[in-house]
PDB file of N, CA and C in Angstrom:
ATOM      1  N   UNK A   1      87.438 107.921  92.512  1.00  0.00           N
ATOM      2  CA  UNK A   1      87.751 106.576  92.902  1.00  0.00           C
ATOM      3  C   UNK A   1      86.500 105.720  92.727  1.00  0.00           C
ATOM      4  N   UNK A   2      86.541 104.770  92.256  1.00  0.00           N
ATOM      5  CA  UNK A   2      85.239 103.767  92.089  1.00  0.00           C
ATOM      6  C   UNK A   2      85.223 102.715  93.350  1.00  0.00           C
ATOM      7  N   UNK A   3      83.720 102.808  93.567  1.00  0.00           N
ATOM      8  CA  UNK A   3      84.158 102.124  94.576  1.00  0.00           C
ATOM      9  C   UNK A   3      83.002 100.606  94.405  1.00  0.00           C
ATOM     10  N   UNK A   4      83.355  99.838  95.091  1.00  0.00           N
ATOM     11  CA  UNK A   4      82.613  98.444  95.018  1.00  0.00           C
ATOM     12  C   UNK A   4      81.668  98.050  96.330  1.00  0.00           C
ATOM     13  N   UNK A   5      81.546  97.074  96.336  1.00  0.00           N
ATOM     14  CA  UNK A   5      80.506  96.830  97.940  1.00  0.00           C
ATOM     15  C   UNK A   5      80.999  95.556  98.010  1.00  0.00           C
ATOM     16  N   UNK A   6      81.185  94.887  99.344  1.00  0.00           N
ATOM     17  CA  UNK A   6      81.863  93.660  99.158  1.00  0.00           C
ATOM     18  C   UNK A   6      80.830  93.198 100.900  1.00  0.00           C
ATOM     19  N   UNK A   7      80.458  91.665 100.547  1.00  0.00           N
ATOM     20  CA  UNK A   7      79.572  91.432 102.155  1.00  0.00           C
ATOM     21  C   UNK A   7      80.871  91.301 102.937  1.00  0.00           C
ATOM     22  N   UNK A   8      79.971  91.596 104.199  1.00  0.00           N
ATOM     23  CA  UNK A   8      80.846  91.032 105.437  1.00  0.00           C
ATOM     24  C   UNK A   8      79.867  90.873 106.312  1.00  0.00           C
ATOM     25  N   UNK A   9      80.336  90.098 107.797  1.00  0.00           N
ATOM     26  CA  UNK A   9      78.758  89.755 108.384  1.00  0.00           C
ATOM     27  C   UNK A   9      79.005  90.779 109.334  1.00  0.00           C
ATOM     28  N   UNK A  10      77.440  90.702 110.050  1.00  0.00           N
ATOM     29  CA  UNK A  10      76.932  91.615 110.632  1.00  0.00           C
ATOM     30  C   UNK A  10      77.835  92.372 111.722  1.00  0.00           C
ATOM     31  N   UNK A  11      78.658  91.221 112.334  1.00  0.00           N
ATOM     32  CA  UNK A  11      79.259  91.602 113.642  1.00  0.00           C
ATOM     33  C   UNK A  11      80.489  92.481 113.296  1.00  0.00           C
ATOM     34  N   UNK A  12      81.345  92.289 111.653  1.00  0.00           N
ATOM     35  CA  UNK A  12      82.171  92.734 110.835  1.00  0.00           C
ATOM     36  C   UNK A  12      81.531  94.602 110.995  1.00  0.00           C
ATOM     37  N   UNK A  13      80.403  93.857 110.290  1.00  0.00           N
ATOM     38  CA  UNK A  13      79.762  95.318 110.063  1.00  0.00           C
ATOM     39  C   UNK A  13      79.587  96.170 111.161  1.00  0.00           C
ATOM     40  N   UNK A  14      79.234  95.704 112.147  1.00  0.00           N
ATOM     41  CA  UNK A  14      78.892  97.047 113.647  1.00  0.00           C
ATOM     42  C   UNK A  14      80.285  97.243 113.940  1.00  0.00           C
ATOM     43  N   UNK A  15      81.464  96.473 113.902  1.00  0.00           N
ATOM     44  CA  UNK A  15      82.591  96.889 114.667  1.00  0.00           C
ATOM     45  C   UNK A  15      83.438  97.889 113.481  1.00  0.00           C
ATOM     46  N   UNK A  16      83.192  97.951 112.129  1.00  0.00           N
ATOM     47  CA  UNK A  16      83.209  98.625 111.438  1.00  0.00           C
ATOM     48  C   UNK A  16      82.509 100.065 111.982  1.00  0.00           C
ATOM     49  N   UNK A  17      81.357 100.171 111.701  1.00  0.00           N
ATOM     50  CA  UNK A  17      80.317 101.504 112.303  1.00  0.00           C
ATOM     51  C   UNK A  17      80.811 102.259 113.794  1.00  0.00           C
ATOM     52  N   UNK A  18      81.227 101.075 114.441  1.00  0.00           N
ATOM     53  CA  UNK A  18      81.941 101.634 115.806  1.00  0.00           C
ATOM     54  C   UNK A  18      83.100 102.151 115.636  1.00  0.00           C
ATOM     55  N   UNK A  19      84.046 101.920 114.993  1.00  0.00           N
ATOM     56  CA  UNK A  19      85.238 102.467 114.979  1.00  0.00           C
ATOM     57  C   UNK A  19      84.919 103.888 113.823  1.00  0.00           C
ATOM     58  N   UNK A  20      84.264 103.578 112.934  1.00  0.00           N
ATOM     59  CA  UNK A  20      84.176 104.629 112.267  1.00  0.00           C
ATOM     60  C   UNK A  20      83.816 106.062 112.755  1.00  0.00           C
ATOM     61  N   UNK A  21      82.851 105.682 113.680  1.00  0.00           N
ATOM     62  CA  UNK A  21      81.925 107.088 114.362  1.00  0.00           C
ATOM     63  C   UNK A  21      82.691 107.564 115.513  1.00  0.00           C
ATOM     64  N   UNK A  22      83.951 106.137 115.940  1.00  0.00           N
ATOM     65  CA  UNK A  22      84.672 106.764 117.316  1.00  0.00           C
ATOM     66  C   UNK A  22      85.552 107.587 116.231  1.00  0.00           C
ATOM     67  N   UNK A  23      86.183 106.933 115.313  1.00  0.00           N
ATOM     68  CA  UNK A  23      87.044 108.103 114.583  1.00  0.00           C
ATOM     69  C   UNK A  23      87.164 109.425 113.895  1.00  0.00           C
ATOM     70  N   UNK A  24      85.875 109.284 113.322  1.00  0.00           N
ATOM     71  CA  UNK A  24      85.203 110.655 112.689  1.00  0.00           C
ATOM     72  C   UNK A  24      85.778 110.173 111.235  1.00  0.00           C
ATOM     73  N   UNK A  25      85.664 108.885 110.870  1.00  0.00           N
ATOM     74  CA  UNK A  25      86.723 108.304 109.782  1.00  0.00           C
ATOM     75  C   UNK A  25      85.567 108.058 108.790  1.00  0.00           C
ATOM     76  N   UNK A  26      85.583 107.364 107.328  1.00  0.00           N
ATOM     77  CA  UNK A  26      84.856 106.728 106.728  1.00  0.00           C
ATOM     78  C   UNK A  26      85.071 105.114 106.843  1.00  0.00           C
ATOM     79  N   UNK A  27      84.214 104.167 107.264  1.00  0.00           N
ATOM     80  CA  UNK A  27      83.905 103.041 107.014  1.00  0.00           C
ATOM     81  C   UNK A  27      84.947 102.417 106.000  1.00  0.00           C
ATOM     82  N   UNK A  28      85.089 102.912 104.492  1.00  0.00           N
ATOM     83  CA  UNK A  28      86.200 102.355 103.676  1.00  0.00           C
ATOM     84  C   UNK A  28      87.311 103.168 103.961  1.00  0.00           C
ATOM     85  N   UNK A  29      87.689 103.912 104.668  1.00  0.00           N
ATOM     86  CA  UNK A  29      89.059 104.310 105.028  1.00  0.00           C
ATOM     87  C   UNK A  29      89.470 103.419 106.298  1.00  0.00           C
ATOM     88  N   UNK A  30      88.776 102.842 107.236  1.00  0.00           N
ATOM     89  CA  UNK A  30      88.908 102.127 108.259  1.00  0.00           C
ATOM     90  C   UNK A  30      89.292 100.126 107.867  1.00  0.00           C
ATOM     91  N   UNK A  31      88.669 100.332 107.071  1.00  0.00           N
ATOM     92  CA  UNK A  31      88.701  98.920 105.791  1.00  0.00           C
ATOM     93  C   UNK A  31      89.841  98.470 105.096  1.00  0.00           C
ATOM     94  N   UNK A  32      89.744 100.129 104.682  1.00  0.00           N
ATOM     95  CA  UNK A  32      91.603 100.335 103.581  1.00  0.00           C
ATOM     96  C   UNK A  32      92.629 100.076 104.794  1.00  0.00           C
ATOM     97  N   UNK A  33      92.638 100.767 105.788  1.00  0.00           N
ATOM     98  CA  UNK A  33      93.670 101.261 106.423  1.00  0.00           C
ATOM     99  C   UNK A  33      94.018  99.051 106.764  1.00  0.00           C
ATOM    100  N   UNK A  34      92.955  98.800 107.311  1.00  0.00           N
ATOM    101  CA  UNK A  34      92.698  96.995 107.572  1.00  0.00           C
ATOM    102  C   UNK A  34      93.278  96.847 106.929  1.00  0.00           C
ATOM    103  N   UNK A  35      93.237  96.429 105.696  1.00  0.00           N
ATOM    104  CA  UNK A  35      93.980  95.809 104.516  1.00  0.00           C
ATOM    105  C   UNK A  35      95.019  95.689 104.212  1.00  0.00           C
ATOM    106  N   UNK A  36      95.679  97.454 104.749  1.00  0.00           N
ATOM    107  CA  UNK A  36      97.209  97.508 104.512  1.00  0.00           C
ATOM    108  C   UNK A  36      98.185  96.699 105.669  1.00  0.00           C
ATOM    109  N   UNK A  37      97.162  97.034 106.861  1.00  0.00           N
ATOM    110  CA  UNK A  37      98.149  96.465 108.555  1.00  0.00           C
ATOM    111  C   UNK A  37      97.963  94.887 107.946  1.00  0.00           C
ATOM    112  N   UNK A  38      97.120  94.109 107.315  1.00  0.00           N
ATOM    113  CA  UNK A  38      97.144  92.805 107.305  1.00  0.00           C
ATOM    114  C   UNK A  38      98.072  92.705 106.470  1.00  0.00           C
ATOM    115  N   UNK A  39      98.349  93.244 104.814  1.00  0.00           N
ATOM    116  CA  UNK A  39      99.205  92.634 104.121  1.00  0.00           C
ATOM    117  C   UNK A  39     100.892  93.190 104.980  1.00  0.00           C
ATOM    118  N   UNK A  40     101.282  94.010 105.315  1.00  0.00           N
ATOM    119  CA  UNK A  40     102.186  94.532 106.105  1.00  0.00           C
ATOM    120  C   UNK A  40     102.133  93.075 106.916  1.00  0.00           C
ATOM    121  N   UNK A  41     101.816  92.982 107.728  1.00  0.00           N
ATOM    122  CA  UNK A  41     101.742  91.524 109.116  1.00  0.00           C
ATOM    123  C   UNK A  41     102.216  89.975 107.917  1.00  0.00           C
ATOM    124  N   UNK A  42     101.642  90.086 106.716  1.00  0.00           N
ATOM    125  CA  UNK A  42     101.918  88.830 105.819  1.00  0.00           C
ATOM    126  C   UNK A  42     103.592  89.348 105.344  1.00  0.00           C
ATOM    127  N   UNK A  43     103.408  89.951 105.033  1.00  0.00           N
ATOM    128  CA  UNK A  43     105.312  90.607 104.800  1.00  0.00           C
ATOM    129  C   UNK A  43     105.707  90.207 105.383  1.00  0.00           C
ATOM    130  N   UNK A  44     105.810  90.369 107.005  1.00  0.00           N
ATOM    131  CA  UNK A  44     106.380  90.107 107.996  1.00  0.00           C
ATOM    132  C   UNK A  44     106.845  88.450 108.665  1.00  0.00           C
ATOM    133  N   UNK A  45     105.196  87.889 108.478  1.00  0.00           N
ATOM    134  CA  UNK A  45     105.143  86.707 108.227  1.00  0.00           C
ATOM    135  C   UNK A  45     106.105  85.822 107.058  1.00  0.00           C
ATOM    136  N   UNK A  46     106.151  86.087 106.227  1.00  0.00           N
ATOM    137  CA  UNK A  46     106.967  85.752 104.784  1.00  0.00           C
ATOM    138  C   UNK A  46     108.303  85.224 105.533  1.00  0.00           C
ATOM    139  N   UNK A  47     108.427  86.794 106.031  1.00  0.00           N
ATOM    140  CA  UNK A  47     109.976  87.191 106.275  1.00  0.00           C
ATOM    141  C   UNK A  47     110.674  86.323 107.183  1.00  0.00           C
ATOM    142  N   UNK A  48     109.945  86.435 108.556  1.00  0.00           N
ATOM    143  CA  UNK A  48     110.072  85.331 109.592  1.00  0.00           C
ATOM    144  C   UNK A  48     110.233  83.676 109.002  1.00  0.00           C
ATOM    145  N   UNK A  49     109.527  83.485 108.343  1.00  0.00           N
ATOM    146  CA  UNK A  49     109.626  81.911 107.680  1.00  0.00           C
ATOM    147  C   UNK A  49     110.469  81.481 107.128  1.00  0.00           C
ATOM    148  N   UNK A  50     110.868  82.753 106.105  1.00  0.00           N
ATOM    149  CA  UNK A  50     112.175  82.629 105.357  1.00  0.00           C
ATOM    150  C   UNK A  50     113.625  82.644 106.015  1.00  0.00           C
ATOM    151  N   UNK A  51     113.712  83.648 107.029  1.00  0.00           N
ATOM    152  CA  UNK A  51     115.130  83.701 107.825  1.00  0.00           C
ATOM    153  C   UNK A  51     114.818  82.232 109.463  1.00  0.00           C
ATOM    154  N   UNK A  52     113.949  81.686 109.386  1.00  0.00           N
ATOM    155  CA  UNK A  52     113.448  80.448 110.058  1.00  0.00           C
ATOM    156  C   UNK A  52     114.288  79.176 108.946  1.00  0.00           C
ATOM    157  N   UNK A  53     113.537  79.471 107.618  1.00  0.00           N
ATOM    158  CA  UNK A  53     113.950  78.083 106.455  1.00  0.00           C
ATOM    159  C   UNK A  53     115.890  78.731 106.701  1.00  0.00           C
ATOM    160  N   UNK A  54     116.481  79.573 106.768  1.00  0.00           N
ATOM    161  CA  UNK A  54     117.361  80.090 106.599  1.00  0.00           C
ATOM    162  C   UNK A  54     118.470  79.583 107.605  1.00  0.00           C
ATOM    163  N   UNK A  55     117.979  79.930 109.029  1.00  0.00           N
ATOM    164  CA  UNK A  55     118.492  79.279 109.726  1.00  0.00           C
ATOM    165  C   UNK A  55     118.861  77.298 109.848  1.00  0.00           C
ATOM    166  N   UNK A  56     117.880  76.819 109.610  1.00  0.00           N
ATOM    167  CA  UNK A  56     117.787  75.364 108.601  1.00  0.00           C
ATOM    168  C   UNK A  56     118.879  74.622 108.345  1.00  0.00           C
ATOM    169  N   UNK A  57     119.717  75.628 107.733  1.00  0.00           N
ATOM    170  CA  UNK A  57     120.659  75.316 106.658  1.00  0.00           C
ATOM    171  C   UNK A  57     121.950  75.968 107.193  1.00  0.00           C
ATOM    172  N   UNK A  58     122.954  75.033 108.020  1.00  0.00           N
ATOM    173  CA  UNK A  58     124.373  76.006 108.595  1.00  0.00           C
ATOM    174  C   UNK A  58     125.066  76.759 108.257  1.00  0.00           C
ATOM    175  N   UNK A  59     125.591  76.185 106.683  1.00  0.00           N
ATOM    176  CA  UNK A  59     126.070  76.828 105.704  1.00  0.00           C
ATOM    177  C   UNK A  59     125.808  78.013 105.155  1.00  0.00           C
ATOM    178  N   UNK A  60     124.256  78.154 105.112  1.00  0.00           N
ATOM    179  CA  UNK A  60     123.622  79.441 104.705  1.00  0.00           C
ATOM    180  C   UNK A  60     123.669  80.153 105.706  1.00  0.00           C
ATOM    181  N   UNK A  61     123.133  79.905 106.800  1.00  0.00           N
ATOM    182  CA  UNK A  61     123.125  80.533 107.730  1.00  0.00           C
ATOM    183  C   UNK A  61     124.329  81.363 108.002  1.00  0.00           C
ATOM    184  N   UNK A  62     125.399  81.215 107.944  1.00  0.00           N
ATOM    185  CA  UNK A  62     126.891  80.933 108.136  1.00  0.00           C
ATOM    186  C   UNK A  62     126.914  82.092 107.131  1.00  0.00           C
ATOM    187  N   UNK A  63     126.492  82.161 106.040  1.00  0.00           N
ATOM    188  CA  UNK A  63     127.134  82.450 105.062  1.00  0.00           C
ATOM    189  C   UNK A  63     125.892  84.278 105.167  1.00  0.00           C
ATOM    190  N   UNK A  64     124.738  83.883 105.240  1.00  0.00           N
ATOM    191  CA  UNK A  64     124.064  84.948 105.399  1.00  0.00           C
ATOM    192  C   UNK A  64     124.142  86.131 106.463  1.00  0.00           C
ATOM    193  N   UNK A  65     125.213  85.406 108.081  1.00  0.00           N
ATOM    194  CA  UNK A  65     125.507  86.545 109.070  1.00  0.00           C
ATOM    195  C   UNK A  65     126.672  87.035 108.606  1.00  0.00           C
ATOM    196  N   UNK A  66     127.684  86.215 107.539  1.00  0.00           N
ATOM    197  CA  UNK A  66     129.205  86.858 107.357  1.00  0.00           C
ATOM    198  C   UNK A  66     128.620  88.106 106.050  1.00  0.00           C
ATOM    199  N   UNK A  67     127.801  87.871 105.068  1.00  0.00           N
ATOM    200  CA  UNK A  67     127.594  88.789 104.079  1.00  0.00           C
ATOM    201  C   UNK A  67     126.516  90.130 105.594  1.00  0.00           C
ATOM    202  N   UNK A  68     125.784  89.770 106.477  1.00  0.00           N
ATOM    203  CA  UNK A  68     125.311  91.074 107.140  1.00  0.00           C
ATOM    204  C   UNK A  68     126.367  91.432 107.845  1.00  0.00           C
ATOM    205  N   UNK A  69     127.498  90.749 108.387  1.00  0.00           N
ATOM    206  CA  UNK A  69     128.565  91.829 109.125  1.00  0.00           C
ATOM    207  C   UNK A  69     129.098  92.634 108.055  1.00  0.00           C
ATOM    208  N   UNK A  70     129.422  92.023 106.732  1.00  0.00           N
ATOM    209  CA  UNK A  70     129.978  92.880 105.930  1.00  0.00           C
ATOM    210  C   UNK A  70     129.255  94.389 105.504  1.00  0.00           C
ATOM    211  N   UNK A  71     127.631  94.218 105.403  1.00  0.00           N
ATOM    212  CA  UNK A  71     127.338  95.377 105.234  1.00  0.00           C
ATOM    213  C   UNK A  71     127.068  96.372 106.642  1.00  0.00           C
ATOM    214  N   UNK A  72     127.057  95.897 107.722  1.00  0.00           N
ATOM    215  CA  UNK A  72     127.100  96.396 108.746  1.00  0.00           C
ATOM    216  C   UNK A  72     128.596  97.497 109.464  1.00  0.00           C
ATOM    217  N   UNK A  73     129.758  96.485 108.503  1.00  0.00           N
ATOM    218  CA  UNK A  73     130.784  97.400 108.619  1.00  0.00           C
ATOM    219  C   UNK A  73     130.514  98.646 107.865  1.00  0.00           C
ATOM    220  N   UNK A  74     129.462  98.401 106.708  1.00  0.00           N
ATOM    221  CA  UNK A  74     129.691  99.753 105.575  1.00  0.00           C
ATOM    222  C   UNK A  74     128.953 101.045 106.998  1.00  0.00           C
ATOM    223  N   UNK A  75     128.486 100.846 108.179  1.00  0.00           N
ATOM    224  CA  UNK A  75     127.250 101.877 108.916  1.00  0.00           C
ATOM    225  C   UNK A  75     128.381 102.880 109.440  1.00  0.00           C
ATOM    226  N   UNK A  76     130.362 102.765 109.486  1.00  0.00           N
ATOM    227  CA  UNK A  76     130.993 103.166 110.425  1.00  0.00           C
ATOM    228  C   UNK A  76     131.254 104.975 109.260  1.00  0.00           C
ATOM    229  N   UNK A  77     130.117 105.335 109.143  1.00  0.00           N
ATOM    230  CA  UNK A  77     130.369 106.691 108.403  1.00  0.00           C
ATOM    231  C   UNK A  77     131.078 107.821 109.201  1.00  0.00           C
ATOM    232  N   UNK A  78     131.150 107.782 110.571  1.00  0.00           N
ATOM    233  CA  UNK A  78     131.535 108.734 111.442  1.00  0.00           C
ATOM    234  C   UNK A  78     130.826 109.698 111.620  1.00  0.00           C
ATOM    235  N   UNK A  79     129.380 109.802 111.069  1.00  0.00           N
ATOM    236  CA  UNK A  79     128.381 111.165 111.540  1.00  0.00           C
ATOM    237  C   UNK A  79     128.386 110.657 113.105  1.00  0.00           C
ATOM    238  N   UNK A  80     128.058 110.209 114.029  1.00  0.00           N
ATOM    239  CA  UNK A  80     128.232 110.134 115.101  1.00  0.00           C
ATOM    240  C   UNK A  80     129.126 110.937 115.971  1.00  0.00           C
ATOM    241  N   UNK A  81     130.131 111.382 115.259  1.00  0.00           N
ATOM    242  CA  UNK A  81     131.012 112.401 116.119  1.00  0.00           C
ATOM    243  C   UNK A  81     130.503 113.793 115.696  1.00  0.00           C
ATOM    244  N   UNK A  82     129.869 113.783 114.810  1.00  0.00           N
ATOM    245  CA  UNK A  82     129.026 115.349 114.501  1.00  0.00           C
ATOM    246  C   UNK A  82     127.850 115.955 115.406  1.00  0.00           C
ATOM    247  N   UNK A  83     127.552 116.917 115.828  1.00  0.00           N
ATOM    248  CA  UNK A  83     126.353 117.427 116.637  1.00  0.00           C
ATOM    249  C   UNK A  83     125.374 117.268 115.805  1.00  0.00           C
ATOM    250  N   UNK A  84     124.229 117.055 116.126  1.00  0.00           N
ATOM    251  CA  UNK A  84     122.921 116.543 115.671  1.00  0.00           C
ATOM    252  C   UNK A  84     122.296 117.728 114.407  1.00  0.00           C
ATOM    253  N   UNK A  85     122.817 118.570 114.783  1.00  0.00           N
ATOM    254  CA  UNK A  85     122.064 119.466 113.627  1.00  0.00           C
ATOM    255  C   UNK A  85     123.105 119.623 112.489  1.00  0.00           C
ATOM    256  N   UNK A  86     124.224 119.311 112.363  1.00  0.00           N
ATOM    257  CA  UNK A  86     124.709 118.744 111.235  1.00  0.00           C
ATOM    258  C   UNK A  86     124.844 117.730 110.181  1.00  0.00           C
ATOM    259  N   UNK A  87     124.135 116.757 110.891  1.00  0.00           N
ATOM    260  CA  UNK A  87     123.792 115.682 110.206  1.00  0.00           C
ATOM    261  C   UNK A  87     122.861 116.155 109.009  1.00  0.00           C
ATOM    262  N   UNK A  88     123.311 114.998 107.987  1.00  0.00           N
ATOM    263  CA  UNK A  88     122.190 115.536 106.603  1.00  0.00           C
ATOM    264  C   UNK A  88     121.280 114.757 106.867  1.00  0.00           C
TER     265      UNK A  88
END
């Protein structure tokens, strides 16, 4: 893996070193792992905004809970009446 060096300030940097040494982790695995929970949280963010602009609009709105009941009817598979260790 190649790796790069990128600044961050100091206070970045010790709370980096602290978590690293509480974890027994590497510094760029603690960084990486950062990176992913933030873009994950912007997903999320996206998402919220969009079913927000969504709501907006009655029609859509309207139109976006009748298409989720429809796939919500597809969930009535009947594994539920099966004991748990039969389920696939």
């Amino acid at each position: 893996m190649n790796m790069v060096s990128i600044r961050v300030s100091h206070e970045t940097h010790q709370r980096l070193q602290e978590i690293a040494r509480r974890e027994h982790r590497p510094m760029s695995s603690i960084a990486g792992e950062a990176v992913r929970i933030y873009e994950k949280e912007q997903r999320w963010r996206a998402a919220e905004v969009a079913m927000a602009r969504l709501r907006e609009n009655p029609d859509e709105w309207k139109n976006y809970q009748a298409e989720a009941a429809a796939w919500d009817s597809t969930s009535t598979d009947g594994l539920d009446d099966l004991p748990y260790q039969h389920r696939p």
